[in-house]
C-alpha atoms as a PDB file:
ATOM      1  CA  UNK A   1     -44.061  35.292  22.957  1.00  0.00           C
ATOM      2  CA  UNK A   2     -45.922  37.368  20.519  1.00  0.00           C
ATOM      3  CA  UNK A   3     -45.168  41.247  19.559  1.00  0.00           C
ATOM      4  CA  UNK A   4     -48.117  43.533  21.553  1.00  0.00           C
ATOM      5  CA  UNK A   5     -50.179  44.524  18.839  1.00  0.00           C
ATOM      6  CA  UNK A   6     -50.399  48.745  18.689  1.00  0.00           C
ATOM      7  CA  UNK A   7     -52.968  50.686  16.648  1.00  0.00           C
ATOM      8  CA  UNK A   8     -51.871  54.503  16.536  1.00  0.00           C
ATOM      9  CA  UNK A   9     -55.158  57.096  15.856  1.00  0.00           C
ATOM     10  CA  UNK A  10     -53.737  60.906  15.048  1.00  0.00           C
ATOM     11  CA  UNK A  11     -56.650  63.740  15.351  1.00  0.00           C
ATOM     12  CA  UNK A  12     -54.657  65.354  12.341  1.00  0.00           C
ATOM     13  CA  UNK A  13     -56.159  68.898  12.909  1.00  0.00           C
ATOM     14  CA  UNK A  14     -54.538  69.243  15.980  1.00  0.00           C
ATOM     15  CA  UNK A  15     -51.712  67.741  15.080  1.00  0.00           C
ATOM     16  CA  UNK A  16     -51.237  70.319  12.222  1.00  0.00           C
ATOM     17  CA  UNK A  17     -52.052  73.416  14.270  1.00  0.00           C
ATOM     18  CA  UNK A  18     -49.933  72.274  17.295  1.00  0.00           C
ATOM     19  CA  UNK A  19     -47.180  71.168  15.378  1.00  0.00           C
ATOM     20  CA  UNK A  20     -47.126  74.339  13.304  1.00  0.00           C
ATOM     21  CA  UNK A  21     -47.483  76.743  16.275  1.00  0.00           C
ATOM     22  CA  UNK A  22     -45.430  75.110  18.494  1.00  0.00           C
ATOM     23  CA  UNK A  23     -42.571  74.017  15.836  1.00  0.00           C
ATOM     24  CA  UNK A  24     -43.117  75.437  12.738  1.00  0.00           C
ATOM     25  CA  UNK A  25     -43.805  71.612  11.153  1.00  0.00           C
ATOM     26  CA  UNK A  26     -46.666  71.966   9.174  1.00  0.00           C
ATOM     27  CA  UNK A  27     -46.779  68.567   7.801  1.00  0.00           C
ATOM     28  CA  UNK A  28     -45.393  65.332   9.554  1.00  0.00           C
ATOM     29  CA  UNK A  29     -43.788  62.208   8.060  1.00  0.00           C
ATOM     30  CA  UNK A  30     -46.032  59.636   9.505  1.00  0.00           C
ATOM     31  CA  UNK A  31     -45.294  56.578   8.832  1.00  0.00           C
ATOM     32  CA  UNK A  32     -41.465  56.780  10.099  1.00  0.00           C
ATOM     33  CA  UNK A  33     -43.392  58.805  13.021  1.00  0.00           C
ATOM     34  CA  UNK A  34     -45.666  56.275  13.883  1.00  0.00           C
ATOM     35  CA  UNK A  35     -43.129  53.202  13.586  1.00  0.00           C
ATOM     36  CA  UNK A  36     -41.077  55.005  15.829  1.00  0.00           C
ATOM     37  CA  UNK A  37     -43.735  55.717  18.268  1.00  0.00           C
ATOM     38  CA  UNK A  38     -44.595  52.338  18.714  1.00  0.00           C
ATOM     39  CA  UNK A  39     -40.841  50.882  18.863  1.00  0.00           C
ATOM     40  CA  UNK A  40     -40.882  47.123  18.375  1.00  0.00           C
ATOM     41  CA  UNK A  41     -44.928  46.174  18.831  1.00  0.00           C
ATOM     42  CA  UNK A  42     -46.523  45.264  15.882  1.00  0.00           C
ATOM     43  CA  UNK A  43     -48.272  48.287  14.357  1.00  0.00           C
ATOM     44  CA  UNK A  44     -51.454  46.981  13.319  1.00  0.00           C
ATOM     45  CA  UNK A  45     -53.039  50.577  11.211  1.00  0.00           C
ATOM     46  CA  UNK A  46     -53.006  53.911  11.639  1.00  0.00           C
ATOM     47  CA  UNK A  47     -56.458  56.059  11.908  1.00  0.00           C
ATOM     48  CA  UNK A  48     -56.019  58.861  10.744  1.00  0.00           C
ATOM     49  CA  UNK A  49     -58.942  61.816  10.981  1.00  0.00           C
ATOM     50  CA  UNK A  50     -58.967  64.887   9.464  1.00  0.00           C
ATOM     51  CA  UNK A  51     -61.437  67.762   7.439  1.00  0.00           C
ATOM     52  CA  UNK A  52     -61.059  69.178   4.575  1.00  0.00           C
ATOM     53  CA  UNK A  53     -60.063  72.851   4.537  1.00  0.00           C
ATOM     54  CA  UNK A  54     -62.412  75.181   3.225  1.00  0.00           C
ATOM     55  CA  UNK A  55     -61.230  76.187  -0.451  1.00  0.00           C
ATOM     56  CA  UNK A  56     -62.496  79.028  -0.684  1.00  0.00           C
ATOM     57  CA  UNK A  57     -60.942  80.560   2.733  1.00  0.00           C
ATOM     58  CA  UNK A  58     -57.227  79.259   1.482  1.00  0.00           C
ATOM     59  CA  UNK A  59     -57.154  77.979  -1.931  1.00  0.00           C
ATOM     60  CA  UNK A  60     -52.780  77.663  -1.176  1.00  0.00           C
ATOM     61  CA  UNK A  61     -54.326  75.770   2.360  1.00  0.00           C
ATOM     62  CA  UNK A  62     -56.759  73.385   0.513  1.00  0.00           C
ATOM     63  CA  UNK A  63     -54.286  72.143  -2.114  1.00  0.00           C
ATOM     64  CA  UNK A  64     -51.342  71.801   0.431  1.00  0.00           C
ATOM     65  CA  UNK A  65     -53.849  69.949   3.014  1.00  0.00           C
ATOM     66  CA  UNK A  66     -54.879  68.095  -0.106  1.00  0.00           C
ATOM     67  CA  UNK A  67     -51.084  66.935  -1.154  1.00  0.00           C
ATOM     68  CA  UNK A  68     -50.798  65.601   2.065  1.00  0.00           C
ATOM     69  CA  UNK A  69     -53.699  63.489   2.433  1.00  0.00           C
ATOM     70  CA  UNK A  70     -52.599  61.995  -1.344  1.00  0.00           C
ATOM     71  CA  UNK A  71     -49.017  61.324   0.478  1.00  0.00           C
ATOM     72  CA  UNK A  72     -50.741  59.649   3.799  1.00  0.00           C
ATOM     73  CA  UNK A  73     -53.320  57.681   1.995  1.00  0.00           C
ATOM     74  CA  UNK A  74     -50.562  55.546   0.424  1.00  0.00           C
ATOM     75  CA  UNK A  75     -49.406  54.511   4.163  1.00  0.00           C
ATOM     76  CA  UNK A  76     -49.730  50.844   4.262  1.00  0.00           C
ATOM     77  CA  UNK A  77     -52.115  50.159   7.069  1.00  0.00           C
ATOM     78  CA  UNK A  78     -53.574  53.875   7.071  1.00  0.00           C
ATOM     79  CA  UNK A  79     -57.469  53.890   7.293  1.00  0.00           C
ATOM     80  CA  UNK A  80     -58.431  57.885   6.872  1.00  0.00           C
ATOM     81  CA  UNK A  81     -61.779  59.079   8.213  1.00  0.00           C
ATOM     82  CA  UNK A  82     -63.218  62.390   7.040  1.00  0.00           C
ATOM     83  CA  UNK A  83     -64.558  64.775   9.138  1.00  0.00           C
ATOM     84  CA  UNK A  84     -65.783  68.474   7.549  1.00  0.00           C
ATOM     85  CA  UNK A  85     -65.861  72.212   8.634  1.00  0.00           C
ATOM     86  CA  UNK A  86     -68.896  73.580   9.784  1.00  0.00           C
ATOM     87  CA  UNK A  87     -68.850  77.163   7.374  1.00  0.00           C
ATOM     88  CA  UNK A  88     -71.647  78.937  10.046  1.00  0.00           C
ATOM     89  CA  UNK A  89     -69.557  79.048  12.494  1.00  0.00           C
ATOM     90  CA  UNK A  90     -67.133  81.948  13.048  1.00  0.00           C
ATOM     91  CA  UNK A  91     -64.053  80.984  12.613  1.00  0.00           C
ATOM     92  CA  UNK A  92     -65.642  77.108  11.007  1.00  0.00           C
ATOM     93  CA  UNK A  93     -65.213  74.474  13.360  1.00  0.00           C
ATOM     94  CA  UNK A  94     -64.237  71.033  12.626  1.00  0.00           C
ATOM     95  CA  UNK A  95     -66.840  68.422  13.411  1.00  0.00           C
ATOM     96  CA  UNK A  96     -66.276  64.479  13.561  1.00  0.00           C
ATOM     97  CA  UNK A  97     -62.995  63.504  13.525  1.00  0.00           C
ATOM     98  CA  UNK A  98     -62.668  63.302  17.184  1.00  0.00           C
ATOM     99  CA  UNK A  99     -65.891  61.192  17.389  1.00  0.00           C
ATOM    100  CA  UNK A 100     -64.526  59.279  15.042  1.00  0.00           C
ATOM    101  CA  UNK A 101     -61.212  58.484  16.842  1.00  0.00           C
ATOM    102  CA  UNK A 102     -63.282  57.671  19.454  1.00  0.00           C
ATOM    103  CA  UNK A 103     -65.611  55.698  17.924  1.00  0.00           C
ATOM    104  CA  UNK A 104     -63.171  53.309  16.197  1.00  0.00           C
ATOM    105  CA  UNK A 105     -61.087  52.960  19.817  1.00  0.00           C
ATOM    106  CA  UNK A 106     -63.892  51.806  21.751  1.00  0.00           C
ATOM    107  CA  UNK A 107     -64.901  49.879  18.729  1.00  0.00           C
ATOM    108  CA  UNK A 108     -61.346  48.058  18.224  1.00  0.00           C
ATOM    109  CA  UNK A 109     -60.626  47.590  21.592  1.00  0.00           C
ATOM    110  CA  UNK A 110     -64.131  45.664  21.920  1.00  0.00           C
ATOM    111  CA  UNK A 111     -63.218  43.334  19.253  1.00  0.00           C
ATOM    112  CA  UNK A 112     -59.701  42.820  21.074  1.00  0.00           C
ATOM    113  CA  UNK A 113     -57.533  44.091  17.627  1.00  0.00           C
ATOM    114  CA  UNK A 114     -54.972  45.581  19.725  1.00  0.00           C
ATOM    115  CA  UNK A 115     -53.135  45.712  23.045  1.00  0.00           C
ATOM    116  CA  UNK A 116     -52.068  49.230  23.060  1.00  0.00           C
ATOM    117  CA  UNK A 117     -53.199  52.594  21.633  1.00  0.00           C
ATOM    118  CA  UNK A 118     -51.575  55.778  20.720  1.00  0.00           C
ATOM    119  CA  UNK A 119     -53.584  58.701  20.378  1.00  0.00           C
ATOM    120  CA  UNK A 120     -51.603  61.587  18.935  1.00  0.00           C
ATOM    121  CA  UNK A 121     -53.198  64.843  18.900  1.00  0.00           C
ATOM    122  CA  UNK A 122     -52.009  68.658  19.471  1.00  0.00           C
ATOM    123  CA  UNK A 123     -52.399  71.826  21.090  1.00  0.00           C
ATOM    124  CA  UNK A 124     -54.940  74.368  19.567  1.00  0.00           C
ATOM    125  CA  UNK A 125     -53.785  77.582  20.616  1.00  0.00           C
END
């Protein structure tokens, strides 16, 4: 009998703000976190979405946030998809990585690439 196949996607702006507000954790060590999410299934990839900071609102925020998406990209299996702040909003809001978590779901599950999903996302407080 064959391993289920898992595909974990991680809405990594909520995953940063609820980790950090809830724990402190401002940055999470995926990979070992995702193997141990999915236990013994095969993990097939990791989608990762995320938005660049806005530099000039946290220069210290951009080049942290940007450290870590240098660290994750190297993730064997990791696909990243880029989302952006809308600046003319007050505070900016994040736009498109949620659509395309989504997106890529519906779109893997249609084409039968896994058996089980993992969404990991956070609390925005």
């Amino acid at each position: 009998m064959s391993k289920e196949r898992a595909i974990v996607f991680v809405d990594g702006n909520n995953l940063y703000r609820g980790s950090k507000d809830c724990y402190g954790i401002e940055r999470l060590n995926l990979g070992p976190f995702c193997a141990n999410l999915v236990q013994d299934r095969d993990l097939v990839a990791i989608y990762y979405a995320d938005a660049n900071f806005i530099r000039e609102q946290g220069p210290d925020n951009y080049d942290k946030q940007q450290t870590y998406f240098s660290y994750i990209r190297k993730i064997k299996g990791l696909i990243f998809r880029r989302g952006y702040f809308n600046p003319r909003t007050r505070p900016p809001t994040e736009k498109l990585s949620d659509v395309y978590l989504a997106t890529d779901m519906v779109d893997l599950c249609y084409k039968d690439e896994f058996n089980i999903a993992y969404v990991v996302s956070g609390i925005v407080t």
